[in-house]
PDB file of N, CA and C in Angstrom:
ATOM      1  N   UNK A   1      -3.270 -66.161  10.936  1.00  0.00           N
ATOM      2  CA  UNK A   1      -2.423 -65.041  10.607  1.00  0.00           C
ATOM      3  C   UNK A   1      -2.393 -64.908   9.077  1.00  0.00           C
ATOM      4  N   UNK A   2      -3.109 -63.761   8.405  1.00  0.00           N
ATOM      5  CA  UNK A   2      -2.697 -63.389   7.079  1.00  0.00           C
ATOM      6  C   UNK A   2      -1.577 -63.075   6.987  1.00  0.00           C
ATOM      7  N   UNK A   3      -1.521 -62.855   5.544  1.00  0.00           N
ATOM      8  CA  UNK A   3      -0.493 -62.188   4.835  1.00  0.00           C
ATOM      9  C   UNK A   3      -0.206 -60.654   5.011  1.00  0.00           C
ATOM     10  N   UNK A   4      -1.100 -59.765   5.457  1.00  0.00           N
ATOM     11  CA  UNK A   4      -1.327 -58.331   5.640  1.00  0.00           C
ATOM     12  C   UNK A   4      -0.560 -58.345   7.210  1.00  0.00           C
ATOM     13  N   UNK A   5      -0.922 -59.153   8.412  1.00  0.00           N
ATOM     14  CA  UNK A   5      -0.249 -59.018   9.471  1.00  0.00           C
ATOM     15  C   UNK A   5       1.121 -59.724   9.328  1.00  0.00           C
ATOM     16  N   UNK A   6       1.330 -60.625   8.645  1.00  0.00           N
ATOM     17  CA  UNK A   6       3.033 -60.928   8.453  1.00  0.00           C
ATOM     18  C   UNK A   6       3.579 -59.684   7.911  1.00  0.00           C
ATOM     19  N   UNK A   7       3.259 -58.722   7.087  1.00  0.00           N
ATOM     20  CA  UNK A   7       3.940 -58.011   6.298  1.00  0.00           C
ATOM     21  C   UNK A   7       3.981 -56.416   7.052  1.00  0.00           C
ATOM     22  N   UNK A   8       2.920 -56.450   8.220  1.00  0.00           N
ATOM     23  CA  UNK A   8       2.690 -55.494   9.148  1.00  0.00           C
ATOM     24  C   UNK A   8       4.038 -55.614  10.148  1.00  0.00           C
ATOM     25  N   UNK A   9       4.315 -57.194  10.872  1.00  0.00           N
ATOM     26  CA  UNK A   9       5.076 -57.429  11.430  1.00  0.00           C
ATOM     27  C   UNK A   9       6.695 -57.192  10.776  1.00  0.00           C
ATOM     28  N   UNK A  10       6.493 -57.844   9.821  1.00  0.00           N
ATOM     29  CA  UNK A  10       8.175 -57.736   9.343  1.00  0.00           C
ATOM     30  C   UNK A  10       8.269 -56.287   8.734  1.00  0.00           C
ATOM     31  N   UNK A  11       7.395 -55.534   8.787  1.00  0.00           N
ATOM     32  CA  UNK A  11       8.055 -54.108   8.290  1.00  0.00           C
ATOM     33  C   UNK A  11       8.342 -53.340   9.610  1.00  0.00           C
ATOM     34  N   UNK A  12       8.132 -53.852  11.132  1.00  0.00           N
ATOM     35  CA  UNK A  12       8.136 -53.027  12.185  1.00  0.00           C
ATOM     36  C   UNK A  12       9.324 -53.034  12.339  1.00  0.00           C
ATOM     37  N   UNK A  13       9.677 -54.990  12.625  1.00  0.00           N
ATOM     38  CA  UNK A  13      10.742 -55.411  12.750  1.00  0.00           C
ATOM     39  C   UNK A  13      12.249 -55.116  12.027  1.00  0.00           C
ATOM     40  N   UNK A  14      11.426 -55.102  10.343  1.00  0.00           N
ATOM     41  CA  UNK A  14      13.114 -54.329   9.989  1.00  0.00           C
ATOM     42  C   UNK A  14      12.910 -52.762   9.738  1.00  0.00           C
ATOM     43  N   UNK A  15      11.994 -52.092  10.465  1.00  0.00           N
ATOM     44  CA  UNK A  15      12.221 -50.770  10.750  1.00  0.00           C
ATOM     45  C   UNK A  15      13.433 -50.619  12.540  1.00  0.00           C
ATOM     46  N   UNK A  16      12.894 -51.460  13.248  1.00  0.00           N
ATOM     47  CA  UNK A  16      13.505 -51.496  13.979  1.00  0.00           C
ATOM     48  C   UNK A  16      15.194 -51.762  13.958  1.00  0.00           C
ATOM     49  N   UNK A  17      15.539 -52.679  12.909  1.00  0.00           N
ATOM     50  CA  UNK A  17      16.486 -53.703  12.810  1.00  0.00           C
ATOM     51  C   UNK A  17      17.610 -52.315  12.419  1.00  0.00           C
ATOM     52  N   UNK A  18      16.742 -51.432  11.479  1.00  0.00           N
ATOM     53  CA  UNK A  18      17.182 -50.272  10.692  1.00  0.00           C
ATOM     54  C   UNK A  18      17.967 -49.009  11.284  1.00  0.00           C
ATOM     55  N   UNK A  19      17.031 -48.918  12.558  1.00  0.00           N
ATOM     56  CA  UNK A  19      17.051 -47.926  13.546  1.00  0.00           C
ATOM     57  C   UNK A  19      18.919 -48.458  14.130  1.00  0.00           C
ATOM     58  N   UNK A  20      18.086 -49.613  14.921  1.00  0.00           N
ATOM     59  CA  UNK A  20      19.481 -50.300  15.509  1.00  0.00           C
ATOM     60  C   UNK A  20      21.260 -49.805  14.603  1.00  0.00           C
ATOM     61  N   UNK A  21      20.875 -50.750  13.356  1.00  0.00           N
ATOM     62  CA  UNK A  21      22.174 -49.941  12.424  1.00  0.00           C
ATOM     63  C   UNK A  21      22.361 -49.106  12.156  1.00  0.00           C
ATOM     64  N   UNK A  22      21.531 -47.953  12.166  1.00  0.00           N
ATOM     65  CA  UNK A  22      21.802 -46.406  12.196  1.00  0.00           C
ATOM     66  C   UNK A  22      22.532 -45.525  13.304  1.00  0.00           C
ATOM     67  N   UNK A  23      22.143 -46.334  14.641  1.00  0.00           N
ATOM     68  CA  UNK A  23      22.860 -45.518  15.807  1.00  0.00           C
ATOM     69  C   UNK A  23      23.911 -46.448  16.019  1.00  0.00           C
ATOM     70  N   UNK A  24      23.816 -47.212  15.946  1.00  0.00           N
ATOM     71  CA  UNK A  24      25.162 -47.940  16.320  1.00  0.00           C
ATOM     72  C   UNK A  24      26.149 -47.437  15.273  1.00  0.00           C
ATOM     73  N   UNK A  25      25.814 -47.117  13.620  1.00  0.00           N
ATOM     74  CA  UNK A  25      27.038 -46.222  12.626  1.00  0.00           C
ATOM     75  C   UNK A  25      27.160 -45.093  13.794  1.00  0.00           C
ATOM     76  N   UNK A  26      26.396 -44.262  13.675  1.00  0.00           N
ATOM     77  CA  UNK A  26      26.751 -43.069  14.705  1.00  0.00           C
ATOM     78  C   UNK A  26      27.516 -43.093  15.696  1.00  0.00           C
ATOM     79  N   UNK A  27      27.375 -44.061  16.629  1.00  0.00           N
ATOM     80  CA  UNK A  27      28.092 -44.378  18.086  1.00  0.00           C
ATOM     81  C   UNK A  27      29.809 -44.226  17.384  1.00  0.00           C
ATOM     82  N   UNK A  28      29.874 -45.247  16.421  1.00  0.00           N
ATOM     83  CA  UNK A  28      30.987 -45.635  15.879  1.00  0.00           C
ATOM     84  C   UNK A  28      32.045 -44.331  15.114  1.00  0.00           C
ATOM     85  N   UNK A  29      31.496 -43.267  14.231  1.00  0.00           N
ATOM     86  CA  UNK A  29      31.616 -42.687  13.872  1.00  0.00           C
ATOM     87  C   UNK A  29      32.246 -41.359  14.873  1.00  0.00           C
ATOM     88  N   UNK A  30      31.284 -41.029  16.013  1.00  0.00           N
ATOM     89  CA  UNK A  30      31.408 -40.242  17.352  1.00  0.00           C
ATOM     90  C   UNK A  30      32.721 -41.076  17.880  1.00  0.00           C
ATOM     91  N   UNK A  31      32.668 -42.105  18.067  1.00  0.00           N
ATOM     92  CA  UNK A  31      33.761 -42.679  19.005  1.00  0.00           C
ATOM     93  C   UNK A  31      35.280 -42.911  17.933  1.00  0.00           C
ATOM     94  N   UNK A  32      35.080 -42.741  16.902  1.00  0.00           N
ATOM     95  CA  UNK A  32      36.771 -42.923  15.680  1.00  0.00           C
ATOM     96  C   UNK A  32      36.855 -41.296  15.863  1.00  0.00           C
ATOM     97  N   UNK A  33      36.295 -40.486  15.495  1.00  0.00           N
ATOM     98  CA  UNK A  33      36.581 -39.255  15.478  1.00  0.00           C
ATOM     99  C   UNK A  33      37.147 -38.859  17.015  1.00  0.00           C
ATOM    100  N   UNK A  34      37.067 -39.350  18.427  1.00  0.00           N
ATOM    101  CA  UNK A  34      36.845 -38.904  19.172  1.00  0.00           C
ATOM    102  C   UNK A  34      38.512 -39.193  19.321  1.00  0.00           C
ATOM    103  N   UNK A  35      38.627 -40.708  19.277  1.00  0.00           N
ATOM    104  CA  UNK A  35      39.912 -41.228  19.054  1.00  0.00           C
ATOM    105  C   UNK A  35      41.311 -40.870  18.556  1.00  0.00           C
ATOM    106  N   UNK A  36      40.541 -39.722  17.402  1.00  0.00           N
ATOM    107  CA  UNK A  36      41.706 -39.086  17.073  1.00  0.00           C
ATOM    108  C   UNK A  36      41.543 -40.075  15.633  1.00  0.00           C
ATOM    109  N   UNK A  37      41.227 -41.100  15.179  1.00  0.00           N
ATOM    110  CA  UNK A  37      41.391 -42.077  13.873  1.00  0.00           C
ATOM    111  C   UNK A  37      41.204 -41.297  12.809  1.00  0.00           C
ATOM    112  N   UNK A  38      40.263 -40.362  12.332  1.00  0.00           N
ATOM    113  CA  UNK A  38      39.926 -39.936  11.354  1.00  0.00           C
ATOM    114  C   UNK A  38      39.026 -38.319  11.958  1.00  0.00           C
ATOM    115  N   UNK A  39      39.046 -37.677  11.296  1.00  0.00           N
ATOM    116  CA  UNK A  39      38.531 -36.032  11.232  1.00  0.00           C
ATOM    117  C   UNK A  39      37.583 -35.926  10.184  1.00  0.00           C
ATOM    118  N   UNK A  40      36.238 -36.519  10.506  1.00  0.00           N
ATOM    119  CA  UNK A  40      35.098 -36.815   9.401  1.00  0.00           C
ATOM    120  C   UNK A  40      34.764 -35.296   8.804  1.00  0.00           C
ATOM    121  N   UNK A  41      34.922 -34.584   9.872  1.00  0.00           N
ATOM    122  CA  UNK A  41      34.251 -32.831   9.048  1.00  0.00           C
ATOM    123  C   UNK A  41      35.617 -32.731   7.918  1.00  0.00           C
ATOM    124  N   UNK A  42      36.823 -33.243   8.023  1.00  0.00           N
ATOM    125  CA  UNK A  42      37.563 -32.738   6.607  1.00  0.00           C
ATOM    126  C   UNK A  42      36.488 -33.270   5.326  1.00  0.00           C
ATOM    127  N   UNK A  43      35.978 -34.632   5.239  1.00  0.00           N
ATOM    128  CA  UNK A  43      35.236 -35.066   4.585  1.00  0.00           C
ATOM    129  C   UNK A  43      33.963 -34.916   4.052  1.00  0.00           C
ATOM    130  N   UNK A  44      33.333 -33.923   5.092  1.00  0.00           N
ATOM    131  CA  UNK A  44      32.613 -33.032   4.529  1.00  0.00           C
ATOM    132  C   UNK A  44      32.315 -31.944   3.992  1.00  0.00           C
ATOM    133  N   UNK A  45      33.734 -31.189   4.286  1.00  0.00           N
ATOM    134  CA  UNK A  45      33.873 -30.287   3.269  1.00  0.00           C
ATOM    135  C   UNK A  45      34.740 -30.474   1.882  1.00  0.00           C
ATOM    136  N   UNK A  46      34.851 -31.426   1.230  1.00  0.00           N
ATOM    137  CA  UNK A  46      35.243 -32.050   0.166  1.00  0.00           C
ATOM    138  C   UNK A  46      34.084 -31.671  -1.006  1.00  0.00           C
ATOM    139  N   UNK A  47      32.952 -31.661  -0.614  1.00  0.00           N
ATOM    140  CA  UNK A  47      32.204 -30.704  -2.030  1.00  0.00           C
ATOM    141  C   UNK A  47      32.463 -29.522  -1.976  1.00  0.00           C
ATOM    142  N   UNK A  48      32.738 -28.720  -0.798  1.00  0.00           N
ATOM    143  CA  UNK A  48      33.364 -27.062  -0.697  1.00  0.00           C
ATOM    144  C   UNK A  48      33.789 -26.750  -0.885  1.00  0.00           C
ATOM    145  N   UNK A  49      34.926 -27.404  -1.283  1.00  0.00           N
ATOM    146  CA  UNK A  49      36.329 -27.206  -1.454  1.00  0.00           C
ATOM    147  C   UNK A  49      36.634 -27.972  -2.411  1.00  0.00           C
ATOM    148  N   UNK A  50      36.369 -28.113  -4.055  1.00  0.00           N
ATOM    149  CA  UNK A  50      36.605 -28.950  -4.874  1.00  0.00           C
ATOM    150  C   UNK A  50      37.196 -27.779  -6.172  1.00  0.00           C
ATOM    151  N   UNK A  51      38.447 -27.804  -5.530  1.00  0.00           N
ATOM    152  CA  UNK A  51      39.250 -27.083  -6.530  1.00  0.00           C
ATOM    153  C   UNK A  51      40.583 -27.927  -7.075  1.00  0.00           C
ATOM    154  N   UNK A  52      40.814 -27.737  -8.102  1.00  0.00           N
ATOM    155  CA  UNK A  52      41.867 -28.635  -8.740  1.00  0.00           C
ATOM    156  C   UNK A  52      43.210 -28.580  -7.799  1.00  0.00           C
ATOM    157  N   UNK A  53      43.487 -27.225  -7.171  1.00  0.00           N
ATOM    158  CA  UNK A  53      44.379 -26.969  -6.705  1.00  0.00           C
ATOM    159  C   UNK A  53      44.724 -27.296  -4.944  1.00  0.00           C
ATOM    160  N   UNK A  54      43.594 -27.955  -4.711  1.00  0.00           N
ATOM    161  CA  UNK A  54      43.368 -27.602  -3.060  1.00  0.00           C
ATOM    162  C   UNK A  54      44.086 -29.260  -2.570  1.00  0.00           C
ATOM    163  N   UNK A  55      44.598 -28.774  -1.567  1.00  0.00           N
ATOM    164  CA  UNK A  55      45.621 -29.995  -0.792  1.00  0.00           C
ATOM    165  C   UNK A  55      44.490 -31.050  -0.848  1.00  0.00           C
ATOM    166  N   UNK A  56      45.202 -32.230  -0.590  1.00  0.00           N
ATOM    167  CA  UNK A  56      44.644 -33.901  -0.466  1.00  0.00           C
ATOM    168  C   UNK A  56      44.325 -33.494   1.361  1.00  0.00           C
ATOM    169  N   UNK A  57      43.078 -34.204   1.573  1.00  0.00           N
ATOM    170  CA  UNK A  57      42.859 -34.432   2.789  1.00  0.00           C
ATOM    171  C   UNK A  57      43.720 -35.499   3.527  1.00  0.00           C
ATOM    172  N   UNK A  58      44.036 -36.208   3.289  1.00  0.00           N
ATOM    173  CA  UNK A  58      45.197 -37.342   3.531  1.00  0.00           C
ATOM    174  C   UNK A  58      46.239 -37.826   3.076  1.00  0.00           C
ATOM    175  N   UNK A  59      47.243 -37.697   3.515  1.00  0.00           N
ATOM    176  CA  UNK A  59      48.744 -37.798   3.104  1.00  0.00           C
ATOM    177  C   UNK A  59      48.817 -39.460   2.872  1.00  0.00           C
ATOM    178  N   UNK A  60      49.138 -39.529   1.427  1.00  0.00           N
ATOM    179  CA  UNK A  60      49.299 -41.225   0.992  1.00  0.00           C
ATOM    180  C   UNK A  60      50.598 -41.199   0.789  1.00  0.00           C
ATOM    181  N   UNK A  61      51.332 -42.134   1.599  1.00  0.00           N
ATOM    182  CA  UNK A  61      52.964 -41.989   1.132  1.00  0.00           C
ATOM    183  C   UNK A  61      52.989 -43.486  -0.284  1.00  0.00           C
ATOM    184  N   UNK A  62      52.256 -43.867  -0.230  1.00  0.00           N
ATOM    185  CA  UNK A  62      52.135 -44.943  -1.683  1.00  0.00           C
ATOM    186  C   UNK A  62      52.230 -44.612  -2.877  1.00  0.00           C
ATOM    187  N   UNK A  63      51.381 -43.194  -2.872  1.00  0.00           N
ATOM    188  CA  UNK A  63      51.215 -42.701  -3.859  1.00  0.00           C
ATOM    189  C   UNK A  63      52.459 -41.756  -4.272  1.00  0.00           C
ATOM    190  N   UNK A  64      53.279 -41.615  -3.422  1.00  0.00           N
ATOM    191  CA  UNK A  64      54.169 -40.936  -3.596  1.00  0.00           C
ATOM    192  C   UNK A  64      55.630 -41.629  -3.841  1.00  0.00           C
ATOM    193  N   UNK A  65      55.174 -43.170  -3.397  1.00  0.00           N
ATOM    194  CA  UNK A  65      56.460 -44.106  -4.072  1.00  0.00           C
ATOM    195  C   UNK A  65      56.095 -44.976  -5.558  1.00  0.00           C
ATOM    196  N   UNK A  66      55.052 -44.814  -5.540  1.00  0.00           N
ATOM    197  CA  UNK A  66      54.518 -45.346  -6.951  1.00  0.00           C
ATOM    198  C   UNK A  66      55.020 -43.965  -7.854  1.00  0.00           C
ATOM    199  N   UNK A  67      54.477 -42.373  -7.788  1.00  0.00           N
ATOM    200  CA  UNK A  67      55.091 -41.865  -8.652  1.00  0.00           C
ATOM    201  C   UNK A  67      57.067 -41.981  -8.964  1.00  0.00           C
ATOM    202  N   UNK A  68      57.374 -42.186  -8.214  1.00  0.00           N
ATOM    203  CA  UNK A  68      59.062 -42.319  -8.093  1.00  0.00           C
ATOM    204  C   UNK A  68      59.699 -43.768  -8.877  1.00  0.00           C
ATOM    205  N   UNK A  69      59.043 -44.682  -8.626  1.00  0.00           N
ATOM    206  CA  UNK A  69      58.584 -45.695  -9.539  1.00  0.00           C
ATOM    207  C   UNK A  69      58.483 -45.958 -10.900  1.00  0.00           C
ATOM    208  N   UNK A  70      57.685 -44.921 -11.198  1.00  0.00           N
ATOM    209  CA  UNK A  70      57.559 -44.207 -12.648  1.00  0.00           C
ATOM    210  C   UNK A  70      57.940 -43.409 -13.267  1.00  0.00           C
ATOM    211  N   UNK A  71      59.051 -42.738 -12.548  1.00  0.00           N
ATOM    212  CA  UNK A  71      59.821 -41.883 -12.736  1.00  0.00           C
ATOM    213  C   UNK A  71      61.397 -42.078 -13.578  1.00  0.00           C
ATOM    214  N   UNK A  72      61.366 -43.964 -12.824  1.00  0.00           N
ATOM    215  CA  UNK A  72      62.770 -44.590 -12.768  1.00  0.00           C
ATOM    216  C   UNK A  72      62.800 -44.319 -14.326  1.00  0.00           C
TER     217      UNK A  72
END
């Protein structure tokens, strides 16, 4: 076994390995959204919508006791 068929082999293998982690993100992604966990299309329209003025996609109540905080 050369060096040309080791390097034949391990590029199939982590093409494969690649594939695997790609649909399984997907599965994961399909199944949180489905859940109700997160609403990924708000997140994609975040370059569309990049106006100084435009609401937060997610309500941080942290951020809203840290300003009060700083307020004292």
């Amino acid at each position: 076994m050369d060096i040309r068929e080791l390097q034949g082999y391990a590029s199939f293998f982590m093409t494969i390995f690649l594939v695997v982690i790609l649909y399984s993100y997907i599965v994961y992604l399909y199944k949180s959204e489905k859940k109700g966990e997160k609403d990924y299309e708000k997140y994609g329209n975040i370059a569309l919508d990049d106006e100084i003025t435009s609401t937060p996609i997610e309500h941080n109540p942290k951020s809203q006791s840290e300003k009060k905080e700083l307020n004292k």
